[in-house]
C-alpha atoms as a PDB file:
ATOM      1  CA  UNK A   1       0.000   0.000   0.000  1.00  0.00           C
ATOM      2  CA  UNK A   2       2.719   2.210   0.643  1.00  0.00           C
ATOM      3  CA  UNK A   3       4.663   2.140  -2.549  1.00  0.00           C
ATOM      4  CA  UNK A   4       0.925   2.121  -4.456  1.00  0.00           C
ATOM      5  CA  UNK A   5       0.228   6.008  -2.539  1.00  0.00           C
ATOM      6  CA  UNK A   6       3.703   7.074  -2.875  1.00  0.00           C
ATOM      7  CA  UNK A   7       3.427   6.359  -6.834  1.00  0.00           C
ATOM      8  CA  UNK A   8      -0.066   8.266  -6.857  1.00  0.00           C
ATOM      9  CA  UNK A   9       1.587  10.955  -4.907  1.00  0.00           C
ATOM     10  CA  UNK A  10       4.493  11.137  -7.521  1.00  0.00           C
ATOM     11  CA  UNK A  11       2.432  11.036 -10.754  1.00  0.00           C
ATOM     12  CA  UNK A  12       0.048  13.942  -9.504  1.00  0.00           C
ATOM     13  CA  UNK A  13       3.183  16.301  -7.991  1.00  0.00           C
ATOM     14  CA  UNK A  14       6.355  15.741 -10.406  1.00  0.00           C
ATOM     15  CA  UNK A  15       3.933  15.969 -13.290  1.00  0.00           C
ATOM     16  CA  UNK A  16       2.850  19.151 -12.262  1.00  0.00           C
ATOM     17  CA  UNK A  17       6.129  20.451 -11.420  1.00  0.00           C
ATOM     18  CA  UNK A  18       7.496  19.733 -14.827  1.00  0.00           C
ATOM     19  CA  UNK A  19       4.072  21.684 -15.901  1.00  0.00           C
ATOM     20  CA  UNK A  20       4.486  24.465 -13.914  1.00  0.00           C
ATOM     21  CA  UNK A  21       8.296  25.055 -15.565  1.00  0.00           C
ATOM     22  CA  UNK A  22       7.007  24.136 -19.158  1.00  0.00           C
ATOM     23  CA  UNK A  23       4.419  26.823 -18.974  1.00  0.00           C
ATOM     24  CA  UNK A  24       6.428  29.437 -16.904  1.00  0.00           C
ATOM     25  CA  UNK A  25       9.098  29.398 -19.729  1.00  0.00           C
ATOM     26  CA  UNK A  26       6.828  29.665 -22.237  1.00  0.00           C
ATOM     27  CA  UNK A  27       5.109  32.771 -20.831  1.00  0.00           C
ATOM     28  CA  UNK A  28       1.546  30.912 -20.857  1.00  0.00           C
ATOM     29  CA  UNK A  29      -1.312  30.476 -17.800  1.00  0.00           C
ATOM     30  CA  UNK A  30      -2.633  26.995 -19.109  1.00  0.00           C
ATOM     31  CA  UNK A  31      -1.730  24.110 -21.253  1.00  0.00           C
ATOM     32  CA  UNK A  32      -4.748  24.579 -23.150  1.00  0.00           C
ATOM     33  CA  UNK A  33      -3.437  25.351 -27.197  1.00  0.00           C
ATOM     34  CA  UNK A  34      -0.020  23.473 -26.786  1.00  0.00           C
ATOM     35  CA  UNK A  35       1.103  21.071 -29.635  1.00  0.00           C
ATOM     36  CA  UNK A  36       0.695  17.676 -29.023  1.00  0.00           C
ATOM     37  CA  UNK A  37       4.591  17.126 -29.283  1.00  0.00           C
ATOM     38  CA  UNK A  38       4.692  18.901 -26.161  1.00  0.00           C
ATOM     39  CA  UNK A  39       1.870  17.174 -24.296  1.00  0.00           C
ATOM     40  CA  UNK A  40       3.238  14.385 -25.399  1.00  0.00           C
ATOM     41  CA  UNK A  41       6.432  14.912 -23.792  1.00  0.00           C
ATOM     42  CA  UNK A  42       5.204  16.735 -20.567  1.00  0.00           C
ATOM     43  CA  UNK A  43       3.423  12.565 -20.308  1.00  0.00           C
ATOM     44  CA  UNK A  44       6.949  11.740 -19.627  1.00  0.00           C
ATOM     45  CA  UNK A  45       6.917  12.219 -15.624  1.00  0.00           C
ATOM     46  CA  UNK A  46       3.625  10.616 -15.524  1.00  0.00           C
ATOM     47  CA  UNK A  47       4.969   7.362 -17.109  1.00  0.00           C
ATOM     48  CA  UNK A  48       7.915   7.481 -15.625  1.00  0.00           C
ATOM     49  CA  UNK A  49       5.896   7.395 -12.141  1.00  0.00           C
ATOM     50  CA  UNK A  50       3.397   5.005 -13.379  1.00  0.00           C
ATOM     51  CA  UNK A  51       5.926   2.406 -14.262  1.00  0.00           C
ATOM     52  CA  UNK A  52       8.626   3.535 -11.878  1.00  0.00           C
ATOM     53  CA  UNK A  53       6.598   2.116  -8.581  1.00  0.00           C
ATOM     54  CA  UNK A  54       5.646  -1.268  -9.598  1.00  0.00           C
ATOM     55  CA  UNK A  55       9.318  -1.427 -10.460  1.00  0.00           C
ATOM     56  CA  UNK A  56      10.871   0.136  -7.214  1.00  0.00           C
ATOM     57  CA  UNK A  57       8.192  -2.602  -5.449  1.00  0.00           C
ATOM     58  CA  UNK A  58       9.232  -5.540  -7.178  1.00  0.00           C
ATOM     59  CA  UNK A  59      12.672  -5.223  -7.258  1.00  0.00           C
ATOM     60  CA  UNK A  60      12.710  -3.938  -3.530  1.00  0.00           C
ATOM     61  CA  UNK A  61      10.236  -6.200  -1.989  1.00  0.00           C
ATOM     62  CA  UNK A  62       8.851  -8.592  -4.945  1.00  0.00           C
ATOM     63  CA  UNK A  63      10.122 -11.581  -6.514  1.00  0.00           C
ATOM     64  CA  UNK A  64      11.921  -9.134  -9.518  1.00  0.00           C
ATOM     65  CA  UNK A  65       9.366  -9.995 -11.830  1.00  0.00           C
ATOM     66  CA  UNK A  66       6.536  -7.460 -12.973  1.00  0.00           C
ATOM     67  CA  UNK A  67       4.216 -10.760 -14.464  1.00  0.00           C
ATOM     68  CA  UNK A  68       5.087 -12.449 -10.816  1.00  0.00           C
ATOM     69  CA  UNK A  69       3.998  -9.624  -8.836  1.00  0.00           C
ATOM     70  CA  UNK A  70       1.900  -7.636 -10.635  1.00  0.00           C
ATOM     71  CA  UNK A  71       0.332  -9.858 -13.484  1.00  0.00           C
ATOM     72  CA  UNK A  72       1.944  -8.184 -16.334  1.00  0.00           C
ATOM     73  CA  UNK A  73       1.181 -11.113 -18.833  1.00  0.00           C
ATOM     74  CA  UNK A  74      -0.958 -11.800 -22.316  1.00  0.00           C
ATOM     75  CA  UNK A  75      -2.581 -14.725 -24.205  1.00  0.00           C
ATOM     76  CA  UNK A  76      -3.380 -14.820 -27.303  1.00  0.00           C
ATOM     77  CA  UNK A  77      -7.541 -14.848 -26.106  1.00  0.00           C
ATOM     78  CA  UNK A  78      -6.830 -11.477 -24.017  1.00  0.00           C
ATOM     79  CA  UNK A  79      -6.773  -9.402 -27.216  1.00  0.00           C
ATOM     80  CA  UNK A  80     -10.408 -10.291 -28.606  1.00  0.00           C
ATOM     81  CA  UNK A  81     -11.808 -10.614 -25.812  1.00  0.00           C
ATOM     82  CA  UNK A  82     -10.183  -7.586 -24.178  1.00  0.00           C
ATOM     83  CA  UNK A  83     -10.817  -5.339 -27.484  1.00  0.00           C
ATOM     84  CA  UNK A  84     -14.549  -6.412 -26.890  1.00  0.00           C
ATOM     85  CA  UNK A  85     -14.948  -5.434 -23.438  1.00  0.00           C
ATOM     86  CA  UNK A  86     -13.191  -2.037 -24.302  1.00  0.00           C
ATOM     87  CA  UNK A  87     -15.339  -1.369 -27.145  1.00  0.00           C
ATOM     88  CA  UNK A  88     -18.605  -2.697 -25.316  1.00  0.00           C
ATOM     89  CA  UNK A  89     -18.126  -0.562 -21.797  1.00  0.00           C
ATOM     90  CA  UNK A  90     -17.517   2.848 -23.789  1.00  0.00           C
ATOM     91  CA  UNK A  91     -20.992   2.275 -25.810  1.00  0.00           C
ATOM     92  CA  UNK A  92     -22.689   1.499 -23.013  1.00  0.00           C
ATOM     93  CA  UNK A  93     -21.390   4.053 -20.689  1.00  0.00           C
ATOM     94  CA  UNK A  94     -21.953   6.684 -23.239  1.00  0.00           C
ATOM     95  CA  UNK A  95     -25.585   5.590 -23.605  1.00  0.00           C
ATOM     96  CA  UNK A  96     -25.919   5.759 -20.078  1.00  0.00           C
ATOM     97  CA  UNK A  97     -24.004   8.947 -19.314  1.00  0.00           C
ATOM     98  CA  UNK A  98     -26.568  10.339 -22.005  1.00  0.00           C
ATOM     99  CA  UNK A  99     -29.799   9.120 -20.104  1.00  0.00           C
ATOM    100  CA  UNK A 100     -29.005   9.805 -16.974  1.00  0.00           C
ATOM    101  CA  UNK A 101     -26.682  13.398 -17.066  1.00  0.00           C
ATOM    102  CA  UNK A 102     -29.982  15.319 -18.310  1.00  0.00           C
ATOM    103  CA  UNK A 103     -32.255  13.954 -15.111  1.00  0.00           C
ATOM    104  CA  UNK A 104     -30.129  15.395 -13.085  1.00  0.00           C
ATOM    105  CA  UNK A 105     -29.211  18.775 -14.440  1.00  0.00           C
ATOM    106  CA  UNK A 106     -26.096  17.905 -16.298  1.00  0.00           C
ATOM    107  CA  UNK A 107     -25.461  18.479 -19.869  1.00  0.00           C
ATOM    108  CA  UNK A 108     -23.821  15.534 -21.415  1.00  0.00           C
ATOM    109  CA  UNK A 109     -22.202  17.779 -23.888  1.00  0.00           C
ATOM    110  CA  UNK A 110     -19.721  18.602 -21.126  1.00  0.00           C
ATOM    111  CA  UNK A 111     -17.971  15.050 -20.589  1.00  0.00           C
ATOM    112  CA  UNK A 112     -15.139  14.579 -22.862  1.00  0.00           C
ATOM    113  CA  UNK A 113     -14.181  18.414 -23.342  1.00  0.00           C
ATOM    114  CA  UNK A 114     -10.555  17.387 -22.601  1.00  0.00           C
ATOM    115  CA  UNK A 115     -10.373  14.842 -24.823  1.00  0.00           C
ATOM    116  CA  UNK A 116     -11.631  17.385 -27.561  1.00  0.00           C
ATOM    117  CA  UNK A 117      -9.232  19.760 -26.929  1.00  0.00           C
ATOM    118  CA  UNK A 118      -6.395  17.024 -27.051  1.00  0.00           C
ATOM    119  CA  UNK A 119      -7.750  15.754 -30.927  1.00  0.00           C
ATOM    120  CA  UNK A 120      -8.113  19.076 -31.908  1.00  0.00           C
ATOM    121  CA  UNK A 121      -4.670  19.525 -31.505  1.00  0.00           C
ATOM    122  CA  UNK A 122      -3.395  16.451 -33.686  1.00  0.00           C
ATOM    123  CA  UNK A 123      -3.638  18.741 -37.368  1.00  0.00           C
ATOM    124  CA  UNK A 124      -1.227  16.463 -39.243  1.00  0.00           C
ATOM    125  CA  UNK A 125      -0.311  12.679 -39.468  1.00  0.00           C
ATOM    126  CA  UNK A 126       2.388  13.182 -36.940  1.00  0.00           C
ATOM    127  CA  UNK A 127      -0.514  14.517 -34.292  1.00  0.00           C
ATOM    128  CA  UNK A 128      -2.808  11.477 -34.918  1.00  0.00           C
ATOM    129  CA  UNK A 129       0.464   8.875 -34.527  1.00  0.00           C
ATOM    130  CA  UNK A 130       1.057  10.994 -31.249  1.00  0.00           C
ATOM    131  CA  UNK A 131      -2.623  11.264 -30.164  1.00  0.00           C
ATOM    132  CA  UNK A 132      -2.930   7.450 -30.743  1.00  0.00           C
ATOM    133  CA  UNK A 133       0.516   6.763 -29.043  1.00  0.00           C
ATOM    134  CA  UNK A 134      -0.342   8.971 -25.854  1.00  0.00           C
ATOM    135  CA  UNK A 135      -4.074   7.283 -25.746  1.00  0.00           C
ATOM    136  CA  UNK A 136      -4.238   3.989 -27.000  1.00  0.00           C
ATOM    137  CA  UNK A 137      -0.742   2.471 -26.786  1.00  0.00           C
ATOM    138  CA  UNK A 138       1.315   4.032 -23.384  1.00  0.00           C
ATOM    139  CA  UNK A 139      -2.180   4.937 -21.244  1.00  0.00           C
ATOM    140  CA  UNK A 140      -3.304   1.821 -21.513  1.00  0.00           C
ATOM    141  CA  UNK A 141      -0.055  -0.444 -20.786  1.00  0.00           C
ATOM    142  CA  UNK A 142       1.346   2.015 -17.907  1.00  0.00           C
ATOM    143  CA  UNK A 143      -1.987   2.708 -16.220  1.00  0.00           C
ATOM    144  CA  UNK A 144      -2.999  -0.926 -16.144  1.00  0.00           C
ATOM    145  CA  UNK A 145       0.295  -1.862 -14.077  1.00  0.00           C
ATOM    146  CA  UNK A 146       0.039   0.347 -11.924  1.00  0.00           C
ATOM    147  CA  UNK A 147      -3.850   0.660 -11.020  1.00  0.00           C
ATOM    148  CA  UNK A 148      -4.605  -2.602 -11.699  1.00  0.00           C
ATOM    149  CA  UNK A 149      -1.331  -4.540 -10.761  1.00  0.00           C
ATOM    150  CA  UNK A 150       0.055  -2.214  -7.875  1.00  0.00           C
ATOM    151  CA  UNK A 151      -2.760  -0.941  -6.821  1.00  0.00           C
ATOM    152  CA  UNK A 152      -4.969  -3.626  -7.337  1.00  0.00           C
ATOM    153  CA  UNK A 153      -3.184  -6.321  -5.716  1.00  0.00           C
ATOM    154  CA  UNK A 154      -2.358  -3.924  -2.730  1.00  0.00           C
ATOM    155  CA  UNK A 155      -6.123  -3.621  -1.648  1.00  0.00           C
ATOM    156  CA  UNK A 156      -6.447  -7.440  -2.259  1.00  0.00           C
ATOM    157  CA  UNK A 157      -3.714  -8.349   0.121  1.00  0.00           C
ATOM    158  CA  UNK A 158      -4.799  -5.947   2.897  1.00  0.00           C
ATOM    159  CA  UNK A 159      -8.633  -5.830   2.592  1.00  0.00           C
ATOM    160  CA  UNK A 160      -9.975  -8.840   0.205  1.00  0.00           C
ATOM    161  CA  UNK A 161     -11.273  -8.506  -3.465  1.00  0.00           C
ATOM    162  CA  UNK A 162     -14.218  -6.972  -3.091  1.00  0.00           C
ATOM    163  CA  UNK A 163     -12.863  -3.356  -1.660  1.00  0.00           C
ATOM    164  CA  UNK A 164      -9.907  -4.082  -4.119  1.00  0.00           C
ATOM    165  CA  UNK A 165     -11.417  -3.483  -7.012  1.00  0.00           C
ATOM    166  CA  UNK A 166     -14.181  -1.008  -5.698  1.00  0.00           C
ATOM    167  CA  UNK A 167     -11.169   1.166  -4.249  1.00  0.00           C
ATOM    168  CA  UNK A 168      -8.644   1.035  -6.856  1.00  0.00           C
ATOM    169  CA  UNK A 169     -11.179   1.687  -9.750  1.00  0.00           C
ATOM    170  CA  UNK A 170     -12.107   4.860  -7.680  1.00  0.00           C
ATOM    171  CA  UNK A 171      -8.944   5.952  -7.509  1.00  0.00           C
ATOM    172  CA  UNK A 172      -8.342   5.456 -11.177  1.00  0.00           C
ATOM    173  CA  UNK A 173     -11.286   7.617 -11.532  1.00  0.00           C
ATOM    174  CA  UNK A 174     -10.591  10.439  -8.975  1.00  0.00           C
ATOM    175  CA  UNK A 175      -7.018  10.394 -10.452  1.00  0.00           C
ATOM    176  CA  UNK A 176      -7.642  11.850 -14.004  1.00  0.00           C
ATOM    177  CA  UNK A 177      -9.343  15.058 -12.000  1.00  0.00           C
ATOM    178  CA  UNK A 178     -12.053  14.919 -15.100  1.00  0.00           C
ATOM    179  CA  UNK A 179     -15.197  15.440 -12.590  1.00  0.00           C
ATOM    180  CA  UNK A 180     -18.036  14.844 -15.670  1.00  0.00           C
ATOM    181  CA  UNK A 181     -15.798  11.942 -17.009  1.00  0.00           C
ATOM    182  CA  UNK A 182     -15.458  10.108 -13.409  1.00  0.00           C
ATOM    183  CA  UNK A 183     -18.838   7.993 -13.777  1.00  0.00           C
ATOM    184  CA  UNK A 184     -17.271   6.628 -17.040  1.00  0.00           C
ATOM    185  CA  UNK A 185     -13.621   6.220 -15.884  1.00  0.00           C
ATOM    186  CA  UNK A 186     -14.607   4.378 -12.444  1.00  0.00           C
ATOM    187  CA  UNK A 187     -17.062   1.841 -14.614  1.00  0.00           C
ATOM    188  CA  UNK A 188     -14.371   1.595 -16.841  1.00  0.00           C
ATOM    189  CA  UNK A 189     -12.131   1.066 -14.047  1.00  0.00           C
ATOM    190  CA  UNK A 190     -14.849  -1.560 -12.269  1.00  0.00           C
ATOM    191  CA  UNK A 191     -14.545  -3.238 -15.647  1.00  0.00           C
ATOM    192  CA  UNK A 192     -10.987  -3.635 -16.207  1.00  0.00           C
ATOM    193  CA  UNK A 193     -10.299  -5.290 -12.514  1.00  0.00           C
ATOM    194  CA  UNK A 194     -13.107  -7.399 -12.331  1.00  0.00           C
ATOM    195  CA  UNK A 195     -11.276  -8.842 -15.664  1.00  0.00           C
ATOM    196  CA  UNK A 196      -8.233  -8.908 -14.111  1.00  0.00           C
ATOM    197  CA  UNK A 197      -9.388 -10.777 -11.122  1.00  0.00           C
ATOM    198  CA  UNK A 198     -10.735 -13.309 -12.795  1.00  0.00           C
ATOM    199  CA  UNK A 199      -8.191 -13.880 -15.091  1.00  0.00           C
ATOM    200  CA  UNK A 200      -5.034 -13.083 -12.959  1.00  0.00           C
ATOM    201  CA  UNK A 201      -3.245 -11.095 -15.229  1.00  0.00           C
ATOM    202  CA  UNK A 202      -3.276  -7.719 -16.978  1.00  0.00           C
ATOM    203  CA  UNK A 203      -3.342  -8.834 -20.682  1.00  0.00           C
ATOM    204  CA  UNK A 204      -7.307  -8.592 -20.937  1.00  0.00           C
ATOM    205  CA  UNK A 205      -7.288  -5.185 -19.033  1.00  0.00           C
ATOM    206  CA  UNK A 206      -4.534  -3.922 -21.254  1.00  0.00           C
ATOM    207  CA  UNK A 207      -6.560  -4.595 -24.376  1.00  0.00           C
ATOM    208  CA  UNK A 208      -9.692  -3.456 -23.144  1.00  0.00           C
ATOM    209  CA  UNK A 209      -8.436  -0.255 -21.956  1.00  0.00           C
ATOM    210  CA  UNK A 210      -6.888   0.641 -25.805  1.00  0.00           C
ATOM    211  CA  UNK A 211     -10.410  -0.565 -26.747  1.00  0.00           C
ATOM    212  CA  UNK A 212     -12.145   1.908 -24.425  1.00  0.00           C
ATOM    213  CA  UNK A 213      -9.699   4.749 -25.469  1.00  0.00           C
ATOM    214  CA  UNK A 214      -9.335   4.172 -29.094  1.00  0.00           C
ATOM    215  CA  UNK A 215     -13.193   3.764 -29.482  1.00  0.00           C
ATOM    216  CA  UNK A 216     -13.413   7.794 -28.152  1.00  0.00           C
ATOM    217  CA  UNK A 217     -10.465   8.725 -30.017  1.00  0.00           C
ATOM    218  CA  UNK A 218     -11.559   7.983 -33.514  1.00  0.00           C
ATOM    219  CA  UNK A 219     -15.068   9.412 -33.127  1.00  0.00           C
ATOM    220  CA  UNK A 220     -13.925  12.163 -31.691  1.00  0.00           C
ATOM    221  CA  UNK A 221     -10.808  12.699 -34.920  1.00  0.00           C
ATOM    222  CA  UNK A 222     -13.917  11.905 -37.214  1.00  0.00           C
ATOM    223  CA  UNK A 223     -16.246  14.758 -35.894  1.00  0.00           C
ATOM    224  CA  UNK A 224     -14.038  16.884 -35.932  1.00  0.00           C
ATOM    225  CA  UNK A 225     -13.045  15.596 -39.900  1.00  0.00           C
END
């Protein structure tokens, strides 16, 4: 648990940081407008946190192996049926999100306004490679070990499955600081470790979270085409 809040700790502050210096030397208030070579590379420190725990626990305290300790592993069967689950949860979360924002006073049009501004921003066939890098290749593989095999496996030990994967898929959600988007990222989240758990590995989480973020990713490049 310790190494699992110090890695949340370091991929909210040290991104931020590096944030705070990238915008202060380019004489701007907000991030909002940069190219995506730059987001891209300010997702550096985030990585590097997201990645750099499970390894500092394994190697410290683990058996040295991120598929031993964390489940870091794929079959063949993980990518269909991972791709499916992916593709499946962001339909039916949308659907929902679109039913139930308007009964209670929220306008749906407001969830993915991030995630707008970020495709708006890939204007060339180097921005979609990066937008599709950043979303549906690192996100995916980096956040998966470490909310889903650090965090994951943390709660299990200490409190049982059951608050494991209710805890850590709020904490996935919370993490992103997206309020309108958090229904959809904890489901997502709810999703991707009740795979894991019954599985016992990340492959099927992996896939379904490129799934999930690919799936907005294209239909949001194609309305704005």
């Amino acid at each position: 648990m310790g190494d699992a809040l110090l890695g949340t700790a370091l991929t909210v502050v040290v991104p931020a940081l590096v944030a705070s210096v990238v915008l202060l030397a380019a004489g701007r208030s907000e991030l909002t407008g940069m190219s995506l070579r730059t987001v891209a590379l300010l997702q550096v420190p985030l990585w590097a946190g997201l990645l750099g725990a499970p390894l500092w626990a394994t190697y410290l305290k683990g058996r040295r192996s991120l598929a031993a300790d964390f489940g870091l592993a794929m079959r063949g069967r993980d990518v269909p049926l991972g791709l499916l689950a992916g593709f499946a949860t962001q339909l039916v979360l949308v659907v929902v999100i679109a039913l139930v924002y308007p009964l209670v006073g929220i306008d749906p049009e407001r969830v993915g306004s991030r995630a707008e501004e970020l495709a708006s921003s890939a204007t060339d066939a180097v921005g979609v490679v990066l937008l599709v890098a950043i979303v549906a290749v690192a996100a995916p593989l980096f956040e998966e070990l470490f909310y889903r095999g650090l965090w994951l496996r943390a709660l299990q030990r200490r409190f049982g499955t059951g608050w494991a994967v209710a805890v850590s898929s709020l904490v996935f959600g919370a993490i992103h600081l997206q309020l309108y988007e958090l229904p959809a990222l904890v489901g997502f989240g709810l999703v991707a470790a009740l795979m894991t758990v019954r599985t016992g590995r990340l492959g099927p989480a992996i896939w379904a979270h490129v799934a999930f973020n690919l799936t907005a990713v294209i239909s949001l490049l194609a309305g704005l085409g």
